[in-house]
Protein backbone atom coordinates (compact mmCIF):
# COMPACT_ATOMS: atom_id res chain seq x y z
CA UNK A 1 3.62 2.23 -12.46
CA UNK A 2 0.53 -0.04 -11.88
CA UNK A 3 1.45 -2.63 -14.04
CA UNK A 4 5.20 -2.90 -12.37
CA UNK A 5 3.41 -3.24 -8.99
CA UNK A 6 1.22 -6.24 -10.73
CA UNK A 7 4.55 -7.75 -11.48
CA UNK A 8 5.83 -7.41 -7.55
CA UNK A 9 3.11 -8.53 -6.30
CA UNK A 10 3.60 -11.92 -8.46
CA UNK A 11 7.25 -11.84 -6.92
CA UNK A 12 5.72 -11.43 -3.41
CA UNK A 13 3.62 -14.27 -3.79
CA UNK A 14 6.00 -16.79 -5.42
CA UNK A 15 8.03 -15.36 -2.23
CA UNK A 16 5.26 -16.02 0.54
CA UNK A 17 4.94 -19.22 -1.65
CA UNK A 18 8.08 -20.52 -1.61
CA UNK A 19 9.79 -21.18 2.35
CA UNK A 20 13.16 -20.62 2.91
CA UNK A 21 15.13 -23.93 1.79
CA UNK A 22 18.55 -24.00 1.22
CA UNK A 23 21.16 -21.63 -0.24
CA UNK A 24 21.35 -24.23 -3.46
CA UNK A 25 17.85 -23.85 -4.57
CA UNK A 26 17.33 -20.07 -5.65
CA UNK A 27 13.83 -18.73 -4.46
CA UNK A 28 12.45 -15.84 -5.91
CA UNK A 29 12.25 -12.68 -3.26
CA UNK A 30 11.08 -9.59 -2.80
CA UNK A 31 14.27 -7.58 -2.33
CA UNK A 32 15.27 -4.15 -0.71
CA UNK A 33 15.72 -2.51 -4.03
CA UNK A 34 12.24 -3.34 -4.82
CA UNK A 35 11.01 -2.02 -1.44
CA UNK A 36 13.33 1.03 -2.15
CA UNK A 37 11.95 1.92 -5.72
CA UNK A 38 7.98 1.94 -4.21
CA UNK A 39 9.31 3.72 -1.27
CA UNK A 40 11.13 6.33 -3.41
CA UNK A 41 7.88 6.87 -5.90
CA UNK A 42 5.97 7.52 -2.48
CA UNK A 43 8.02 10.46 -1.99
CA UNK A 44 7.88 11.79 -5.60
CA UNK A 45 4.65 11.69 -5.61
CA UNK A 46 3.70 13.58 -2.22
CA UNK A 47 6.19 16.08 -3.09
CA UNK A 48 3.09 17.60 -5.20
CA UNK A 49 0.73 16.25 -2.65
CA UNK A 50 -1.14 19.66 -0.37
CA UNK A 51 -0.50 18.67 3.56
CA UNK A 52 -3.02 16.48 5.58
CA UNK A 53 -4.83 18.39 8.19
CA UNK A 54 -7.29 15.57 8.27
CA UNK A 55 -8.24 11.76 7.92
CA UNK A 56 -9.25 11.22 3.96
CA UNK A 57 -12.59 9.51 3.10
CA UNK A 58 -12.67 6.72 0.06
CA UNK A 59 -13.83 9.01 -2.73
CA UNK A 60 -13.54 11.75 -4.97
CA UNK A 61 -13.24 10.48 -8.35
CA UNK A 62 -13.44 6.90 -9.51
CA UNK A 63 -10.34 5.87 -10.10
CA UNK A 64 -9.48 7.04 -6.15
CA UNK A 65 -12.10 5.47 -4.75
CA UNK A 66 -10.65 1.98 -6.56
CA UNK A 67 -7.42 3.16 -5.16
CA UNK A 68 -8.29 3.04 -1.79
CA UNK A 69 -10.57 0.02 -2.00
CA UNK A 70 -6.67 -2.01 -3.35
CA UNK A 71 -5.23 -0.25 -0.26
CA UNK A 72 -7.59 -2.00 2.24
CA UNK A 73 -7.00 -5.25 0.47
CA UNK A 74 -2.67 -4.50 0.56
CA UNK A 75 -3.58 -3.63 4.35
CA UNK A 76 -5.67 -7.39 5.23
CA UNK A 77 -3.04 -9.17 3.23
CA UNK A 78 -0.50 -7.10 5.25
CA UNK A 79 -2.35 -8.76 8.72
CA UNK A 80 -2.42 -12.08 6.88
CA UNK A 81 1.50 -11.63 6.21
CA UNK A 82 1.68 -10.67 9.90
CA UNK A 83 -0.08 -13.58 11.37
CA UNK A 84 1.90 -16.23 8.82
CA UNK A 85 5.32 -14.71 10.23
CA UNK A 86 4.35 -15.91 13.72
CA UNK A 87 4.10 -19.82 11.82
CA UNK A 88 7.06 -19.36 9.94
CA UNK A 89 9.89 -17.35 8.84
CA UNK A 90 8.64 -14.87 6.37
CA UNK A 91 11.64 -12.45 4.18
CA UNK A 92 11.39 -9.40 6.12
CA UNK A 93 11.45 -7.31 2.69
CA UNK A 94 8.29 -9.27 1.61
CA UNK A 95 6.88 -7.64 5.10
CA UNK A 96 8.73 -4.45 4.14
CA UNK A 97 6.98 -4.08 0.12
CA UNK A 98 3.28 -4.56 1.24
CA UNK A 99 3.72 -2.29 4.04
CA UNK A 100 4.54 0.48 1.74
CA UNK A 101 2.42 -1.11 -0.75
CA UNK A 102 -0.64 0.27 1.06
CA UNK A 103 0.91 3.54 1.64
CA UNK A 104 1.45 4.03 -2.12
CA UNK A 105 -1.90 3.09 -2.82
CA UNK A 106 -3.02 6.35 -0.64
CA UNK A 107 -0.73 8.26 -2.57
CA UNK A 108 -2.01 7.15 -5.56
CA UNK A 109 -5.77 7.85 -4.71
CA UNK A 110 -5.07 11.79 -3.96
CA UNK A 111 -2.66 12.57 -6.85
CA UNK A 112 -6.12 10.75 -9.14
CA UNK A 113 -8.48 12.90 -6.91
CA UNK A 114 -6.09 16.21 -8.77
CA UNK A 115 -7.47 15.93 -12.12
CA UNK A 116 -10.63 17.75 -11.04
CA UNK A 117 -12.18 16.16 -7.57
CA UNK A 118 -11.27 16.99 -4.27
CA UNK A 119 -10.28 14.19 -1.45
CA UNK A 120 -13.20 13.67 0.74
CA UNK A 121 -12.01 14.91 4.34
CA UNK A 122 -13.27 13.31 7.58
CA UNK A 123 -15.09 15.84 9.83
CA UNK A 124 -15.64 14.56 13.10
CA UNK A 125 -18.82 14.42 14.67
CA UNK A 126 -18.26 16.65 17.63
CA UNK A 127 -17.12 19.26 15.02
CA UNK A 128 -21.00 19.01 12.64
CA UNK A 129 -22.42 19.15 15.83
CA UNK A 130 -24.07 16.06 15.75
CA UNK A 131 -22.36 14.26 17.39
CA UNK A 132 -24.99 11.84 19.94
């Protein structure tokens, strides 16, 4: 699953890359089916997910915490994409992938916190009663 995301997120960048020319020079593009497919493994994979009932902390295990460290880089190149579409056009499914990119990264960082380590819940200060 990992490795296929590597390989979209080559495709997105030959996408952002490349600008739209015209329809007789093919461009490489992120596509709906690929936004579909990430989309789709989001759902698998929270179907064995327990409900949030709070915010989640980076942590747990190892492999989580790296988790969630690539989903705060897929959410500043998600601002970057952002900020280029107000330049120039930008594929809306390119917009669309990293988007859910981030989302699947979360996922991903509780179903590795299963195998033996909890997710690290936020508890709000007013509720430790420390809050200042």
């Amino acid at each position: 699953m990992l490795a296929r995301i590597q390989n979209d997120l080559f495709d997105l960048g030959a996408d952002l890359a490349t600008p739209e020319m015209d329809d007789n020079v093919p461009c490489l593009r992120i596509t709906e089916k690929q936004v579909k497919r990430i989309e789709h493994e989001i759902d698998a994979l929270n179907e064995n997910l327990s409900d949030l009932s709070s915010f989640i902390l980076p942590g747990g295990s190892s492999l989580s915490s790296w988790l969630h460290f690539a989903r705060t880089v897929a959410r500043r190149a998600e601002r970057e994409i952002a900020a280029l579409s107000a330049e120039e056009p930008i594929n809306k499914f390119a917009m669309h992938f990293i988007n859910r990119l981030s989302d699947h990264l979360f996922v991903l960082a509780r179903v590795a916190n299963q195998n033996g380590k909890n997710d690290v819940l936020w508890v709000p200060g007013a509720q430790t009663g420390k809050q200042k």
